[in-house]
C-alpha atoms as a PDB file:
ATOM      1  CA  UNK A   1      39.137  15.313  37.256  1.00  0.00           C
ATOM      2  CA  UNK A   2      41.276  18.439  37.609  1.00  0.00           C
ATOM      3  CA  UNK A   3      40.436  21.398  39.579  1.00  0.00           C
ATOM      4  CA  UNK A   4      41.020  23.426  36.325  1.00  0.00           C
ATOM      5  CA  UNK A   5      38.804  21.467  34.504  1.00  0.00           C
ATOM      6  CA  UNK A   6      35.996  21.182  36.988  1.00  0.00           C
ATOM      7  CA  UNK A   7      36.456  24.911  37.368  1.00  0.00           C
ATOM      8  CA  UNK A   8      35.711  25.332  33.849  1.00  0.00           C
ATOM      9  CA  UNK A   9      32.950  23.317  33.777  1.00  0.00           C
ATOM     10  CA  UNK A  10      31.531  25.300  37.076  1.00  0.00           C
ATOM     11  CA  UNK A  11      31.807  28.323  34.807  1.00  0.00           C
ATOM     12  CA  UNK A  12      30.060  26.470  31.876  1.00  0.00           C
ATOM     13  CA  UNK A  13      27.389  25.524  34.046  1.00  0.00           C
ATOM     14  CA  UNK A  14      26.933  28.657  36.063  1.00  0.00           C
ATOM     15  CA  UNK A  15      26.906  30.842  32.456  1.00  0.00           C
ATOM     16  CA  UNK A  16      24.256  28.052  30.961  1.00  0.00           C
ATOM     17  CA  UNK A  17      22.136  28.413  34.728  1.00  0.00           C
ATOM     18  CA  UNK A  18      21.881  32.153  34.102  1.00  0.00           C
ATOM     19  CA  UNK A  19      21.014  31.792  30.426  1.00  0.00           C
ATOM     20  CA  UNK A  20      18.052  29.537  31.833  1.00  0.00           C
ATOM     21  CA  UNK A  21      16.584  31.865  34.416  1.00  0.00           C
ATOM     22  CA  UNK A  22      16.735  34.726  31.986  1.00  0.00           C
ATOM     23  CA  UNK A  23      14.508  32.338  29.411  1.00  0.00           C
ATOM     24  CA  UNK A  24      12.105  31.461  32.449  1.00  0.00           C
ATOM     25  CA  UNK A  25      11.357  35.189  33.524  1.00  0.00           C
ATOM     26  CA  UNK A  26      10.717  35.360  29.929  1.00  0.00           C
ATOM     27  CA  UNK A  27       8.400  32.312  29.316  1.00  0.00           C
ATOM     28  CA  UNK A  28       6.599  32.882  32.013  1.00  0.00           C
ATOM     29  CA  UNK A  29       5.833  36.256  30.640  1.00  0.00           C
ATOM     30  CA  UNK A  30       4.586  35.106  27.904  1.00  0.00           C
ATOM     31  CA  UNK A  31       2.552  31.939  29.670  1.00  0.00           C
ATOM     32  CA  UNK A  32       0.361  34.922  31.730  1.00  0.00           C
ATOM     33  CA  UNK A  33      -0.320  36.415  28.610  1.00  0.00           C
ATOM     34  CA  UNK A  34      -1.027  33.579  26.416  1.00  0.00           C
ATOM     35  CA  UNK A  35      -3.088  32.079  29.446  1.00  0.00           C
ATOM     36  CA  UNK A  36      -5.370  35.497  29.826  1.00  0.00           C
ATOM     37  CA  UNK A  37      -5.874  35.505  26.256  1.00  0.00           C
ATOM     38  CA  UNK A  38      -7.348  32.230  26.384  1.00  0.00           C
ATOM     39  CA  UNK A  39      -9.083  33.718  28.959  1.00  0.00           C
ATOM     40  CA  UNK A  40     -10.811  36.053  26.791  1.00  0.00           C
ATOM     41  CA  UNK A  41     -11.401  33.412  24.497  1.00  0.00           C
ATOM     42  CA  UNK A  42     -13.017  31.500  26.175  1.00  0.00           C
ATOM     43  CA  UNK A  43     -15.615  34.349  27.463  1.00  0.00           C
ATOM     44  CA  UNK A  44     -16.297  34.787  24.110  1.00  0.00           C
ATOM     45  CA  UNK A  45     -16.620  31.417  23.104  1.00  0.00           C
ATOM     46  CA  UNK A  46     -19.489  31.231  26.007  1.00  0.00           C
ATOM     47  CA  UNK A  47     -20.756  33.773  24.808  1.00  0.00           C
ATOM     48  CA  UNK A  48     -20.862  33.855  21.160  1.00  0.00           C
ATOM     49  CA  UNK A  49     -21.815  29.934  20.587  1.00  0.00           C
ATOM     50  CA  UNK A  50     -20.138  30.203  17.761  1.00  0.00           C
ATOM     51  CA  UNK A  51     -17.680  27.626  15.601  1.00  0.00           C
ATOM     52  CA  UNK A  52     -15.574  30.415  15.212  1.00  0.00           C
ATOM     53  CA  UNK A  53     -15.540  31.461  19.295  1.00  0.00           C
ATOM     54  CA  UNK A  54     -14.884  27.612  20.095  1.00  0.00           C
ATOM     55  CA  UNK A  55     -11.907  27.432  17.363  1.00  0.00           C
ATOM     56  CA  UNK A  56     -10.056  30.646  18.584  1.00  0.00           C
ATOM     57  CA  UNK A  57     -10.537  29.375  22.336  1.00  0.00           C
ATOM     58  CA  UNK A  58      -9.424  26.249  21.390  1.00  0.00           C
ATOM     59  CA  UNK A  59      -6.208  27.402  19.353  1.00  0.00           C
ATOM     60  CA  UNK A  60      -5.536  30.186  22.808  1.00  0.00           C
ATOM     61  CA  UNK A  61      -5.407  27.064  24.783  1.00  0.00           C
ATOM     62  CA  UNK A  62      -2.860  25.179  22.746  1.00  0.00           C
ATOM     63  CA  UNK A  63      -0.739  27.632  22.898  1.00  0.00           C
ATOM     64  CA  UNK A  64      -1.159  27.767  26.586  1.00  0.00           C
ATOM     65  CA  UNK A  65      -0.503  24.322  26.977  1.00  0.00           C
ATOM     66  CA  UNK A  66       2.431  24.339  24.847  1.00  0.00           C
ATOM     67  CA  UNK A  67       3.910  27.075  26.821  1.00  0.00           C
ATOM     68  CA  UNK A  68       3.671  25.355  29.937  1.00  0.00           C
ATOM     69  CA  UNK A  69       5.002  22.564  28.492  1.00  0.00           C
ATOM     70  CA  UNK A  70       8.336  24.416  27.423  1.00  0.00           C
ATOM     71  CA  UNK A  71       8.306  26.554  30.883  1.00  0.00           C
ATOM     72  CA  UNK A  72       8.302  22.627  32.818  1.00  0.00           C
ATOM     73  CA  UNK A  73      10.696  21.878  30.471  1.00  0.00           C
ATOM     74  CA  UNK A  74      13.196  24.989  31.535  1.00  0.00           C
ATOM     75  CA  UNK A  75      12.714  24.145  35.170  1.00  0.00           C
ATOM     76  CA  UNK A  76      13.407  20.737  34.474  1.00  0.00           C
ATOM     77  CA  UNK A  77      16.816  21.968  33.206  1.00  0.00           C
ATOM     78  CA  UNK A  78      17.467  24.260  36.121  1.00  0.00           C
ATOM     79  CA  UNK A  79      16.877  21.953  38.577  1.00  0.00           C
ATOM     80  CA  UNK A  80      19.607  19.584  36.602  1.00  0.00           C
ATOM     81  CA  UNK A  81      21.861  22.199  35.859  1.00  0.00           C
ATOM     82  CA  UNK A  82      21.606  22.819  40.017  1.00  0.00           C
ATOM     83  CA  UNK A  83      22.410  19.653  40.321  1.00  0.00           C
ATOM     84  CA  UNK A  84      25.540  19.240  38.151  1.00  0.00           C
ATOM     85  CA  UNK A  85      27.138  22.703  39.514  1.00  0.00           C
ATOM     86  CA  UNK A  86      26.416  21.246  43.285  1.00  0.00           C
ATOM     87  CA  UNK A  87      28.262  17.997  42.404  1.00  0.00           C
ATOM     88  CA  UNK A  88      31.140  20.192  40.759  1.00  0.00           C
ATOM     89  CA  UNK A  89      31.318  22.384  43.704  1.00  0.00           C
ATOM     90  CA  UNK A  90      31.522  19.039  45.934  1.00  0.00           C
ATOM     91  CA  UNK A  91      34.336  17.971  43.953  1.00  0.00           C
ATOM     92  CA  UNK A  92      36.334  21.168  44.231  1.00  0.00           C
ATOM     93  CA  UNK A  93      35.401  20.989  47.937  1.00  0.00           C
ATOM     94  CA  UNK A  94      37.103  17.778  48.527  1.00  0.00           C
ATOM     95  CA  UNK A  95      40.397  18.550  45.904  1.00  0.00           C
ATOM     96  CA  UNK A  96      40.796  21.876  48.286  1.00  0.00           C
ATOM     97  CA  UNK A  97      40.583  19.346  51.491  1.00  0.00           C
END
């Protein structure tokens, strides 16, 4: 491979790597909040003892679940992306040698 072309795929990765961590501080925002509402919900759901109480705790925790599930899912791509741009940095390591 080409040191231009592995430099522009360093670039591609490093752009795609920031991209990433700027979604994660964001996700995870949203994970606290979504996870103390279900909080709440389910204080109310003890509570209450109501059908109602038990279906809004029940919907909070989905959507914790499903934001945890897309938050593993950004790490997951991180830690590739890491990966990839320390195999590309390798390579222009030993072209430079």
């Amino acid at each position: 491979m080409s040191r231009s072309l592995v430099e522009r795929k360093l670039t591609q990765v490093s752009a795609r790597l920031k991209e990433l961590r700027a979604e994660l501080d964001v996700v995870e925002e949203q994970l606290a909040f979504f996870t103390d509402a279900a909080d709440e919900a389910r204080l109310r759901a003890l509570v209450s003892e109501t059908p109602l109480a038990d279906r809004e705790h029940a919907d909070a925790q989905k959507h914790v679940v499903a934001m945890a599930r897309h938050r593993d899912d950004i790490v997951k791509s991180i830690v590739e992306l890491e990966r990839a741009q320390d195999e590309l940095l390798d390579r222009l390591g030993a072209e430079v040698r």
